[in-house]
N, C-alpha and C. Protein backbone atom coordinates (compact mmCIF):
# COMPACT_ATOMS: atom_id res chain seq x y z
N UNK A 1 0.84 -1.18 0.00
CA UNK A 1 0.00 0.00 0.00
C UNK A 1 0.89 1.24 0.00
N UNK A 2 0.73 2.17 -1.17
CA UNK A 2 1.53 3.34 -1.06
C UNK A 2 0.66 4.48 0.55
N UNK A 3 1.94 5.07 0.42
CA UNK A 3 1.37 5.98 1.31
C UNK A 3 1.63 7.28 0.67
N UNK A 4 0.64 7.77 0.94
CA UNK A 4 0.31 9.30 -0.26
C UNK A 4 0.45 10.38 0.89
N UNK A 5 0.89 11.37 0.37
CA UNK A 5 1.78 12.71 1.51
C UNK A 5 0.65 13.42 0.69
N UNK A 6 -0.10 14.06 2.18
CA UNK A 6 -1.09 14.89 1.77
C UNK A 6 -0.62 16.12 1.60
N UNK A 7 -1.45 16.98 0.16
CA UNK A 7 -1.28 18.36 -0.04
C UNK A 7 -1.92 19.65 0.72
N UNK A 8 -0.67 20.02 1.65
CA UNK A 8 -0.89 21.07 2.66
C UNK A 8 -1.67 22.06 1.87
N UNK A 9 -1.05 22.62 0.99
CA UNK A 9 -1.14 24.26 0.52
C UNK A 9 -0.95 23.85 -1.06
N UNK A 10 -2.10 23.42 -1.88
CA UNK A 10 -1.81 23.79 -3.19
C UNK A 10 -1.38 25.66 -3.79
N UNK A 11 -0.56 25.60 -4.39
CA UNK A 11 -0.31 26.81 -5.00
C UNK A 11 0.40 27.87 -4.13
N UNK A 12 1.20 27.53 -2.83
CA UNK A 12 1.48 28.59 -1.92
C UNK A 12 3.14 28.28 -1.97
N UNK A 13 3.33 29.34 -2.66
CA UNK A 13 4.99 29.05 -2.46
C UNK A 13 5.39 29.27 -0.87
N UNK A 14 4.61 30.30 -0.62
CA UNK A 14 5.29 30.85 0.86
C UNK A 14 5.43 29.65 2.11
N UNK A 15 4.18 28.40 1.74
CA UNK A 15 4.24 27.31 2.65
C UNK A 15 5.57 26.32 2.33
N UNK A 16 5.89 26.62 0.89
CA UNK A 16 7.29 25.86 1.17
C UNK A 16 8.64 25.99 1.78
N UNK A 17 8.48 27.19 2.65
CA UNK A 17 9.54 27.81 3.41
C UNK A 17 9.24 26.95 4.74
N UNK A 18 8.09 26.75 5.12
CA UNK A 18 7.60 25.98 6.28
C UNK A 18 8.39 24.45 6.53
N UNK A 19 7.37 23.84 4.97
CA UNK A 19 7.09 22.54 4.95
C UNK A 19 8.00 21.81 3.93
N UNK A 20 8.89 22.56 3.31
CA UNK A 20 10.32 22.22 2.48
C UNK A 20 11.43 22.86 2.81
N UNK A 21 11.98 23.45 3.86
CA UNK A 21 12.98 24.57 3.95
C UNK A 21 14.35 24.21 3.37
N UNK A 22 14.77 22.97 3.47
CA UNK A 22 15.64 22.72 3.34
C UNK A 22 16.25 22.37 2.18
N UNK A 23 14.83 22.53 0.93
CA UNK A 23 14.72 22.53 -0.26
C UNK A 23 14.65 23.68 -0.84
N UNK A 24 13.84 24.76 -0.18
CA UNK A 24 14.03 26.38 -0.44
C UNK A 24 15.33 27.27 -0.25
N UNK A 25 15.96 26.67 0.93
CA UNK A 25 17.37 27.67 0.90
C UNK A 25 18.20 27.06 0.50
N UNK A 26 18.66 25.42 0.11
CA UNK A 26 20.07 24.84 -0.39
C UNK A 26 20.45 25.58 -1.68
N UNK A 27 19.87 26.20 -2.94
CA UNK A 27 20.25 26.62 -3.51
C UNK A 27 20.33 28.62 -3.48
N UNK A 28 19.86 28.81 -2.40
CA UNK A 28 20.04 29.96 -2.51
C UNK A 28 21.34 30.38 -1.96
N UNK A 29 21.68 31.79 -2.27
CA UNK A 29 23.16 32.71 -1.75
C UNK A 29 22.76 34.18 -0.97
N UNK A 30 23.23 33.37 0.24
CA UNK A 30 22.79 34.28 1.71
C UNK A 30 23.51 35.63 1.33
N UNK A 31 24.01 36.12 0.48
CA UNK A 31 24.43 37.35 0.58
C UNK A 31 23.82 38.28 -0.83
N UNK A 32 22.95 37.16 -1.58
CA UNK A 32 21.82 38.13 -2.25
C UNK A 32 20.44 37.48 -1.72
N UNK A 33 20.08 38.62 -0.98
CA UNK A 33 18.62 39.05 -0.33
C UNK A 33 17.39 38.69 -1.74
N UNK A 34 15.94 38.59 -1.39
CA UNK A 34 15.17 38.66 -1.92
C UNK A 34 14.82 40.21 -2.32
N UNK A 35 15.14 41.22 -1.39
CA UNK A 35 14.95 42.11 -2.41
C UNK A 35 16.26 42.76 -3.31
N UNK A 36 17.43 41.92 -2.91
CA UNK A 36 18.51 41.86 -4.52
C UNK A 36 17.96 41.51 -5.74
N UNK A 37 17.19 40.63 -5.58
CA UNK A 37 16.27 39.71 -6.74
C UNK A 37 15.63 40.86 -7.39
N UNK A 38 14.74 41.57 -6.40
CA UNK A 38 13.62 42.46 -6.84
C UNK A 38 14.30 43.70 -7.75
N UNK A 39 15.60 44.17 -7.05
CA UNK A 39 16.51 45.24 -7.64
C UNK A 39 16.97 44.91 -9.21
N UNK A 40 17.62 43.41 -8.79
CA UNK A 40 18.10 42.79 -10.02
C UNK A 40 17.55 42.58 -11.24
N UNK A 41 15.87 42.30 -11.04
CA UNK A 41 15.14 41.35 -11.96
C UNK A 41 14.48 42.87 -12.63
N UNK A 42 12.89 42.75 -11.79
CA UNK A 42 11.76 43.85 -12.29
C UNK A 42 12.23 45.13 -12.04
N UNK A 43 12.82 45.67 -10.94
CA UNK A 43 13.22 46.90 -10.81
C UNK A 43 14.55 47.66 -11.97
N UNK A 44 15.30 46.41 -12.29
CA UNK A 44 16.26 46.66 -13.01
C UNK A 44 15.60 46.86 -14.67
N UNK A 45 14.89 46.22 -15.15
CA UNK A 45 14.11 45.72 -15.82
C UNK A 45 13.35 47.56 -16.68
N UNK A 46 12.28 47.72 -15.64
CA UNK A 46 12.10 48.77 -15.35
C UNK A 46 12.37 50.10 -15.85
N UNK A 47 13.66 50.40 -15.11
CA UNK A 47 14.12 51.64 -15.05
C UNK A 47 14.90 52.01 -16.56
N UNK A 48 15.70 50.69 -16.74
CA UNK A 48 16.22 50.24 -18.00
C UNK A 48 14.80 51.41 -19.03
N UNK A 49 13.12 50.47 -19.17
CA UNK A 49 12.61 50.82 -19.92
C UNK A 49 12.25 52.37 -19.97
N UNK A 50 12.46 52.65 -18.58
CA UNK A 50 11.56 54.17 -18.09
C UNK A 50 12.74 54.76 -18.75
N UNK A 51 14.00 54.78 -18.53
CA UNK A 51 15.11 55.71 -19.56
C UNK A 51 14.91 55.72 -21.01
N UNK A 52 14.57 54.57 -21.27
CA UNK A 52 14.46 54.24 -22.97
C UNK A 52 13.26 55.19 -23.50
N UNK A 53 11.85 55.11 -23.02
CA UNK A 53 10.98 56.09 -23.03
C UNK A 53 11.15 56.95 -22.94
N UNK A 54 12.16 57.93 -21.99
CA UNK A 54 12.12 59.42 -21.98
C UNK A 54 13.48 59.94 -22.84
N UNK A 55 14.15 58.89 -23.17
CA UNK A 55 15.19 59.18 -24.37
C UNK A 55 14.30 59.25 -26.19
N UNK A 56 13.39 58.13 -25.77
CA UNK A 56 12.80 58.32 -27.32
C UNK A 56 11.25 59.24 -27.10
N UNK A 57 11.07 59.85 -25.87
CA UNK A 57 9.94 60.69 -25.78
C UNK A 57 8.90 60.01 -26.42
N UNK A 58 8.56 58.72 -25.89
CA UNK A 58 7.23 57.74 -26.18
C UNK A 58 7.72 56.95 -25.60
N UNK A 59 5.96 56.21 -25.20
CA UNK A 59 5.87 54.88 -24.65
C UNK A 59 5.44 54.26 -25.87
N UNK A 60 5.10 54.49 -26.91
CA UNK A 60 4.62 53.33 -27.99
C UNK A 60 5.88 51.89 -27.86
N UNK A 61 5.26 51.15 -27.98
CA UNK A 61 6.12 49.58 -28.26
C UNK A 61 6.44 49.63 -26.99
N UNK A 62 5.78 50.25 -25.63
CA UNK A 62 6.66 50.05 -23.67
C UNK A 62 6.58 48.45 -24.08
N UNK A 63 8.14 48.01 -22.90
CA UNK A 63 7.55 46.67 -22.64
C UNK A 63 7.01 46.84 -21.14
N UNK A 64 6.85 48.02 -20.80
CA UNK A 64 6.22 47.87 -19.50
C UNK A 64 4.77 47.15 -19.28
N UNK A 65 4.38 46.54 -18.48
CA UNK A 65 3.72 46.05 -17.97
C UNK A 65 3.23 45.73 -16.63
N UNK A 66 1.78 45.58 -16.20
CA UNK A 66 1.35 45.56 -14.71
C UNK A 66 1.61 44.03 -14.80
N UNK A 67 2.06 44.01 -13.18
CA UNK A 67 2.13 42.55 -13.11
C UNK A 67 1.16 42.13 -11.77
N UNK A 68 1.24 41.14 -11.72
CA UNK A 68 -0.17 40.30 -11.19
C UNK A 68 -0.70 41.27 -9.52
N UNK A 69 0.72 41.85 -8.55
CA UNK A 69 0.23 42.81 -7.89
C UNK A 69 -0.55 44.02 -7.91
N UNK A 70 -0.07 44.70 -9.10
CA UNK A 70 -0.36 45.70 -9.67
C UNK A 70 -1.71 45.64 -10.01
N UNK A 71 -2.17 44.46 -10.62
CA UNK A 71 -3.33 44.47 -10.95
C UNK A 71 -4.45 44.25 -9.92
N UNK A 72 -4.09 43.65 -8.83
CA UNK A 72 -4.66 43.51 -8.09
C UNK A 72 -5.00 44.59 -7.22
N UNK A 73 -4.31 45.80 -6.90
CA UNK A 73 -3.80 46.75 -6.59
C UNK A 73 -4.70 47.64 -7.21
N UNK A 74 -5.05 47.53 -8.32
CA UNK A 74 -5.95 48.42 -9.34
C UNK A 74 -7.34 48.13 -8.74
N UNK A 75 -7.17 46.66 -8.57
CA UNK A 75 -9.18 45.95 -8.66
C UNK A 75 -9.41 46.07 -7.67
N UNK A 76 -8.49 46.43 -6.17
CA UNK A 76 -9.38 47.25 -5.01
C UNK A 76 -9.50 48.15 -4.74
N UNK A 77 -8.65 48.78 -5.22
CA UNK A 77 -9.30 50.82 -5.75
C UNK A 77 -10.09 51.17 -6.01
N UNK A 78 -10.39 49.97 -6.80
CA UNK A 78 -11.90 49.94 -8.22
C UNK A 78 -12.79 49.95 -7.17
N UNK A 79 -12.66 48.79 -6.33
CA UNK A 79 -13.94 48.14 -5.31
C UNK A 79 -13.98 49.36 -4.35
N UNK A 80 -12.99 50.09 -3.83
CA UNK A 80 -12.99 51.15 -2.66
C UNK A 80 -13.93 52.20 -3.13
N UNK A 81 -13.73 52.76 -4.47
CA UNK A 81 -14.22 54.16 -5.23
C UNK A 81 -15.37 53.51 -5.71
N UNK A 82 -15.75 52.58 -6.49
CA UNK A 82 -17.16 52.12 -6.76
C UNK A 82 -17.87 51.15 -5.89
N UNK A 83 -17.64 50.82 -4.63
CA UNK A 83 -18.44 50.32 -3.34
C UNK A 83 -18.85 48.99 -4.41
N UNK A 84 -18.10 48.12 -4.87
CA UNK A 84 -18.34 46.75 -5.34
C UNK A 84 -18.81 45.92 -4.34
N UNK A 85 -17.75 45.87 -3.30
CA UNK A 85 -18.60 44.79 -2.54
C UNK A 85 -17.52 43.49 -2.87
N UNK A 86 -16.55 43.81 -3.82
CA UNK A 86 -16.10 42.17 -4.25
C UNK A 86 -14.56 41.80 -3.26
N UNK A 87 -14.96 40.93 -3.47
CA UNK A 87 -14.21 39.45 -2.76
C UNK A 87 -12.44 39.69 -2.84
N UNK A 88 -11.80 39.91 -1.71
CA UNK A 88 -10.30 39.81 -2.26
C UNK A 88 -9.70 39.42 -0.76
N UNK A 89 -8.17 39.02 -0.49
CA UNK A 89 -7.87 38.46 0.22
C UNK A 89 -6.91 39.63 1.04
N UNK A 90 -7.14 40.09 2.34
CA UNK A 90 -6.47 40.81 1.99
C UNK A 90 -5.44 40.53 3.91
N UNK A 91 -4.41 41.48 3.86
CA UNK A 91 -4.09 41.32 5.53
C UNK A 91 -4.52 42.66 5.91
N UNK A 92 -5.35 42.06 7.41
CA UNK A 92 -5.88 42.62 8.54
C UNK A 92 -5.90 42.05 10.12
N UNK A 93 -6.24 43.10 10.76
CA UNK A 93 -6.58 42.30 12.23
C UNK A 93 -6.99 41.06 12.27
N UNK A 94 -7.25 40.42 12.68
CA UNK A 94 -7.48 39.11 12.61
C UNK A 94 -9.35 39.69 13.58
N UNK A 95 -9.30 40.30 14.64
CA UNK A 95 -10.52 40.33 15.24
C UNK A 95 -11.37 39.22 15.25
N UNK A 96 -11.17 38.21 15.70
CA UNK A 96 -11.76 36.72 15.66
C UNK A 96 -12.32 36.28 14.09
N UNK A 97 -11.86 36.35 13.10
CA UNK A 97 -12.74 36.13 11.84
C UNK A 97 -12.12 34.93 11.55
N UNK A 98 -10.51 34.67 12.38
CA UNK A 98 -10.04 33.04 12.57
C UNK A 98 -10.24 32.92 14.30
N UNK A 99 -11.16 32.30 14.67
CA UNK A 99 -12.04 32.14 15.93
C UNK A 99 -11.11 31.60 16.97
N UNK A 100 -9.87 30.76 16.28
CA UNK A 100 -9.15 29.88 17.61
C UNK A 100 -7.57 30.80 17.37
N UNK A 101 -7.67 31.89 16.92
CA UNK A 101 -6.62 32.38 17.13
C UNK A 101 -6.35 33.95 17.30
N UNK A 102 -5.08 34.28 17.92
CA UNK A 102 -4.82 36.04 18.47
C UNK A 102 -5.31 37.21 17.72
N UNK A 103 -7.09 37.30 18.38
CA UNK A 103 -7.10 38.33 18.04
C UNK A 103 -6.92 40.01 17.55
N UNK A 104 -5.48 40.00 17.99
CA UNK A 104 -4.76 41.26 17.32
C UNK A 104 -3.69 40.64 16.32
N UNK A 105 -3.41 39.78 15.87
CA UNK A 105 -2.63 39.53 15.42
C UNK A 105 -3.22 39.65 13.51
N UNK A 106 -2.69 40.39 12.77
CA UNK A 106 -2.61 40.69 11.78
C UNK A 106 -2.63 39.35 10.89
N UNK A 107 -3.74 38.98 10.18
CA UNK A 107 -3.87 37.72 9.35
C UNK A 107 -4.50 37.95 7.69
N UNK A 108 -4.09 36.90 6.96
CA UNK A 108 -4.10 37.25 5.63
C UNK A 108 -5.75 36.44 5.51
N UNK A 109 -6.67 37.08 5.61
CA UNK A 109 -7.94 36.54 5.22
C UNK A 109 -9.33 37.32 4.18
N UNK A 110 -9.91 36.53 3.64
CA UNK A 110 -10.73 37.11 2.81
C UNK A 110 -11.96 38.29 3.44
N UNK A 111 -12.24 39.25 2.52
CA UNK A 111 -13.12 40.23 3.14
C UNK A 111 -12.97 40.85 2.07
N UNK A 112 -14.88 41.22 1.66
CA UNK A 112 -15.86 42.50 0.98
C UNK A 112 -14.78 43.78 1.30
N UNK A 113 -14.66 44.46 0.08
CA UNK A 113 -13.93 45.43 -0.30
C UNK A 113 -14.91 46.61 -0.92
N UNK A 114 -15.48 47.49 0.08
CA UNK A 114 -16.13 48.48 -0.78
C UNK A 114 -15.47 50.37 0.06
N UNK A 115 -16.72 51.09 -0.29
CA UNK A 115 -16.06 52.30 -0.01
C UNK A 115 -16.24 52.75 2.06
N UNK A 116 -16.72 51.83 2.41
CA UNK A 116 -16.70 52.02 3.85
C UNK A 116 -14.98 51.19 4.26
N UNK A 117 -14.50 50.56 3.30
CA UNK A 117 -13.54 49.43 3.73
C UNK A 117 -13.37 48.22 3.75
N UNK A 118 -12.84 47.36 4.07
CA UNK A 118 -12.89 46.38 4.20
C UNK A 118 -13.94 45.49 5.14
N UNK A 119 -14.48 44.14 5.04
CA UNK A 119 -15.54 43.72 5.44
C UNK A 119 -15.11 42.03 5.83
N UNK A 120 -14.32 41.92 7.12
CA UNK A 120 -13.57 40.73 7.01
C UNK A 120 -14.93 39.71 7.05
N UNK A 121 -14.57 38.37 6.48
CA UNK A 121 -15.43 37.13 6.26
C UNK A 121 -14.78 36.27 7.38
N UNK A 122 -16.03 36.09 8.14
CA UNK A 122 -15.20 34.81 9.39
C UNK A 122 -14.53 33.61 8.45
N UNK A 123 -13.73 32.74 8.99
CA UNK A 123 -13.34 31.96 8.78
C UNK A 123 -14.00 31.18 9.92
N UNK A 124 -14.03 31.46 10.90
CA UNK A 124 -13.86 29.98 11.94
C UNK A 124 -13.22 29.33 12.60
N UNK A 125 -13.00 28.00 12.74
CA UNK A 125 -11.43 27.51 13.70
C UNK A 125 -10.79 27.20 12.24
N UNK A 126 -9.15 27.23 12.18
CA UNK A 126 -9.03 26.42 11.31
C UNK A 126 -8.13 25.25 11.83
N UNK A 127 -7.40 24.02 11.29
CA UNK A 127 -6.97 22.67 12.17
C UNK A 127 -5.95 23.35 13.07
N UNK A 128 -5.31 22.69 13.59
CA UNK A 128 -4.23 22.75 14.47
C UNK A 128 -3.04 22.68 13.75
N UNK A 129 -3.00 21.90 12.52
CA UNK A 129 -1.53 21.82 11.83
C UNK A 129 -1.21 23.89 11.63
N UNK A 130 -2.19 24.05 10.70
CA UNK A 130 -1.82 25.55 10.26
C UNK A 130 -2.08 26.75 11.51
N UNK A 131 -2.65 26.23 12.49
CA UNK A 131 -2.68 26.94 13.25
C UNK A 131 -1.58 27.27 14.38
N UNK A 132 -0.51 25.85 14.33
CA UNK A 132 0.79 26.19 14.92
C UNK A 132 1.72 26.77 14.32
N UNK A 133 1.89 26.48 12.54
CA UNK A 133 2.90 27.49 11.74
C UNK A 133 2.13 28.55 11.74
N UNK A 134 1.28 29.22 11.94
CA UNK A 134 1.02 30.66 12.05
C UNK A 134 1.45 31.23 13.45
N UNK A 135 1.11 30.27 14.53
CA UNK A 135 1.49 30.86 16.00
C UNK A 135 3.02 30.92 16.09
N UNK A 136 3.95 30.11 15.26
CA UNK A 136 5.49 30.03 15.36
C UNK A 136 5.28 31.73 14.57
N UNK A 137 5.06 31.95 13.54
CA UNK A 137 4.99 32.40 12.32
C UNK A 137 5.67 33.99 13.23
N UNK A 138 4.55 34.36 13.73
CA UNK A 138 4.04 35.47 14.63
C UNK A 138 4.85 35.32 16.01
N UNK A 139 5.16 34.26 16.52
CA UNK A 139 6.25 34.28 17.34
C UNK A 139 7.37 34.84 17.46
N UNK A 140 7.94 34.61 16.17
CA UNK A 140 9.31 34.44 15.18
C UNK A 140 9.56 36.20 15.16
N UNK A 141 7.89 36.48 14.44
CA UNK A 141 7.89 38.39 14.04
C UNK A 141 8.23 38.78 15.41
N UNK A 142 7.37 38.48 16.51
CA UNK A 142 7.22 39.47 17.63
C UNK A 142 8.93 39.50 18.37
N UNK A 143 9.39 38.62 18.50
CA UNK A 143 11.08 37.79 18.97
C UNK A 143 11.91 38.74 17.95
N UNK A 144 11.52 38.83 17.04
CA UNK A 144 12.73 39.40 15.94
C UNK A 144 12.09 41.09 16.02
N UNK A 145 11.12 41.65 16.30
CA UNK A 145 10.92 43.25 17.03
C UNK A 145 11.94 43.19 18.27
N UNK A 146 11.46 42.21 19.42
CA UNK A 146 12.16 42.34 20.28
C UNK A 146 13.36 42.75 20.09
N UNK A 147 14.12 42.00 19.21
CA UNK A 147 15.80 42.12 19.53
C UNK A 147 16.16 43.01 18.95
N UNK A 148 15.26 43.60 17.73
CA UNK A 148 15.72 44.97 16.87
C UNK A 148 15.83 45.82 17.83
N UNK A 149 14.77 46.25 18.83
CA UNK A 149 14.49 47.32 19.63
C UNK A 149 15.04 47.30 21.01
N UNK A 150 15.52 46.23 21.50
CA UNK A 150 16.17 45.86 23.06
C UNK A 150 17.85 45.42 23.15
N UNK A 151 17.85 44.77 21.50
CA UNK A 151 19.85 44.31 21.18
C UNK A 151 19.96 43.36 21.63
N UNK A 152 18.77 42.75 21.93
CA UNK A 152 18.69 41.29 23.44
C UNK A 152 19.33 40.00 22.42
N UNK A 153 20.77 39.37 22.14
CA UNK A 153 21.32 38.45 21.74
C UNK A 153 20.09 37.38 22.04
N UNK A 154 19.67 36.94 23.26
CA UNK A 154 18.88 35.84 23.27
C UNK A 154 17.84 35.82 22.89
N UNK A 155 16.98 37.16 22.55
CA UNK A 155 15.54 37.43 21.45
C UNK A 155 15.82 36.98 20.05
N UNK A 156 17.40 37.54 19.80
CA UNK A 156 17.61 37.45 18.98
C UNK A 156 17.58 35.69 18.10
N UNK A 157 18.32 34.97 19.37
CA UNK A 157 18.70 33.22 19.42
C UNK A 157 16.79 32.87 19.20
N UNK A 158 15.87 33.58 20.19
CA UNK A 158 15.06 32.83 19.99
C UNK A 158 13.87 33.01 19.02
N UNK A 159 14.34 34.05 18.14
CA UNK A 159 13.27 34.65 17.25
C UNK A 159 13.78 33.40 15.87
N UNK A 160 15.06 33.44 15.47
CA UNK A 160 15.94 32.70 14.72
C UNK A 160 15.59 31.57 14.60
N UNK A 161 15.63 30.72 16.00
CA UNK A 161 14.92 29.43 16.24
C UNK A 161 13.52 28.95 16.26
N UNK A 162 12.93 30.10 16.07
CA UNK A 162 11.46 30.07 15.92
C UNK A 162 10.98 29.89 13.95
N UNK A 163 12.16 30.41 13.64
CA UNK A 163 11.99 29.89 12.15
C UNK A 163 12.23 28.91 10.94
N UNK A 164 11.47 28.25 10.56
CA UNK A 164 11.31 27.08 10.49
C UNK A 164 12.70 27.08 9.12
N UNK A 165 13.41 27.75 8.32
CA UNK A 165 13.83 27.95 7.87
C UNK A 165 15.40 27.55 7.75
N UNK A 166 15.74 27.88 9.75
CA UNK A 166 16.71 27.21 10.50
C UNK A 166 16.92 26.27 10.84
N UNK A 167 17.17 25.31 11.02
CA UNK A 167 16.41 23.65 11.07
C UNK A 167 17.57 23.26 12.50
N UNK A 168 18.91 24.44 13.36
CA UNK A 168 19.55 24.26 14.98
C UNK A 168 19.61 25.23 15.33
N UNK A 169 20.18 24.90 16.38
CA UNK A 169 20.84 25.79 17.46
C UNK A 169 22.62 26.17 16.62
N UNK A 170 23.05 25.17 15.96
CA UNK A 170 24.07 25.51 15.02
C UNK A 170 24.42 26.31 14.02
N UNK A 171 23.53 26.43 13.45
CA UNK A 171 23.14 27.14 12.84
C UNK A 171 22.70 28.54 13.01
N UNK A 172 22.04 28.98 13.90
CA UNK A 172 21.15 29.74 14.52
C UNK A 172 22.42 30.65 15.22
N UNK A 173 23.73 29.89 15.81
CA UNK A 173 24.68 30.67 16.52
C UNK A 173 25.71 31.26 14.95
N UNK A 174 25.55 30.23 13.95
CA UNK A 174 27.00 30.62 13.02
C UNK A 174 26.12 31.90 12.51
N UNK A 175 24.87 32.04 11.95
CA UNK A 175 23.99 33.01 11.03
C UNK A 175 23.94 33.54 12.39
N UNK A 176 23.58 34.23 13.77
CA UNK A 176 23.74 35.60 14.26
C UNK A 176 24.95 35.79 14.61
N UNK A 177 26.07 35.00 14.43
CA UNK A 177 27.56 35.74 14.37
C UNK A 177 28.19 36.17 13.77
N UNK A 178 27.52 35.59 11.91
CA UNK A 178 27.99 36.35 11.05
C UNK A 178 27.27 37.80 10.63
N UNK A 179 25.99 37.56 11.44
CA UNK A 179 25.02 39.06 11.02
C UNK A 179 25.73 39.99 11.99
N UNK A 180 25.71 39.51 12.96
CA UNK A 180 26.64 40.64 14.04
C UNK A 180 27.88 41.26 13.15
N UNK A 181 28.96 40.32 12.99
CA UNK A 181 29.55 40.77 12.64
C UNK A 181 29.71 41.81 11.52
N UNK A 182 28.73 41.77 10.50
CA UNK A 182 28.29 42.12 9.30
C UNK A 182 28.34 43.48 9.91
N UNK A 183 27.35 43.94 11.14
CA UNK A 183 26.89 44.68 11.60
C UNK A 183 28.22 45.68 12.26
N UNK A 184 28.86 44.77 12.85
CA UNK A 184 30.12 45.92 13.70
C UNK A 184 31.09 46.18 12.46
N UNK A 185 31.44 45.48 11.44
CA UNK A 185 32.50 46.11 10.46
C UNK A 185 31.79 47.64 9.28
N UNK A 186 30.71 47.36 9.22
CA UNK A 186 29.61 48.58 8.23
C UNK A 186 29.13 49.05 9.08
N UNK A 187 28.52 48.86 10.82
CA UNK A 187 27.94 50.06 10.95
C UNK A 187 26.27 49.76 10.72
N UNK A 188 25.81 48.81 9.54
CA UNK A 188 24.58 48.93 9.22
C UNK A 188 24.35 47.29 9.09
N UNK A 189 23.22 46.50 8.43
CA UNK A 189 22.71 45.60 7.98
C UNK A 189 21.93 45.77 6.43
């Protein structure tokens, strides 16, 4: 009898940081950031075209283009200024609309989009699996404020270890000794 590995999160890259980590960072290079990517890729991309346009004084033939944020970005403007009423996912308070979990805690859930605002849609309880990677999730955030704002090395150890990303305590000491250090030779991060 095979045994079949159930599908957590169709379509969520962000759950494979959770529930693959060790498949998400082996090929990456800790000293280009995700928003190096962003600089590198679309932003670079971009600016490239925005010069090309104001050198040939037209956008005819832009390759600019909205991309899937952007558009989304558009269609609740739409819903804010014409009181649609429609459906989008958005982050807010949580205010019990996920019933078994911290009500102040800022959650990505669906809610009516018109010109009074947003209109969160309960959710309910949801299981316990997703309900502990969200409580680490938010752990991890509140631990990693801490140490920005207090310098507390051990907020720091335990915000680190709260992310599923890190998989020791080995780890967890070599990556905040090299960020430290990063930190006392520049001055910055």
């Amino acid at each position: 009898m095979a045994i079949r590995t159930p599908v957590l999160a169709r379509g969520s890259s962000q759950l494979q940081y959770y529930l693959t980590p060790d498949d998400m960072v082996k090929e990456d290079d800790i000293t280009f950031t995700r928003g190096d990517y962003v600089m590198q890729g679309r932003e670079k991309c971009i600016y490239e075209e925005c010069r090309r346009v104001i050198a040939q004084k037209s956008a005819k033939d832009s390759s600019l283009h909205a991309g899937v944020h952007c558009n989304y970005i558009v269609d609740i403007a739409y819903a804010i200024i014409h009181n649609t009423h429609e459906r989008f996912t958005v982050n807010m308070m949580n205010h019990g609309a996920i019933s078994n979990f911290d009500v102040n805690a800022v959650v990505e859930i669906p809610a009516y989009i018109g010109s009074h605002g947003a209109e969160t849609i309960n959710v309910g309880e949801i299981p316990t699996f997703q309900k502990v990677l969200m409580e680490m999730q938010k752990a991890y955030e509140k631990k990693t404020v801490e140490a920005a704002l207090t310098g507390s090395y051990q907020a720091a150890i335990e915000a680190v270890m709260l992310n599923k990303t890190i998989p020791n305590y080995n780890i967890v000491r070599k990556f905040l000794m090299s960020f430290m250090k990063q930190i006392n030779n520049t001055g910055h991060y």
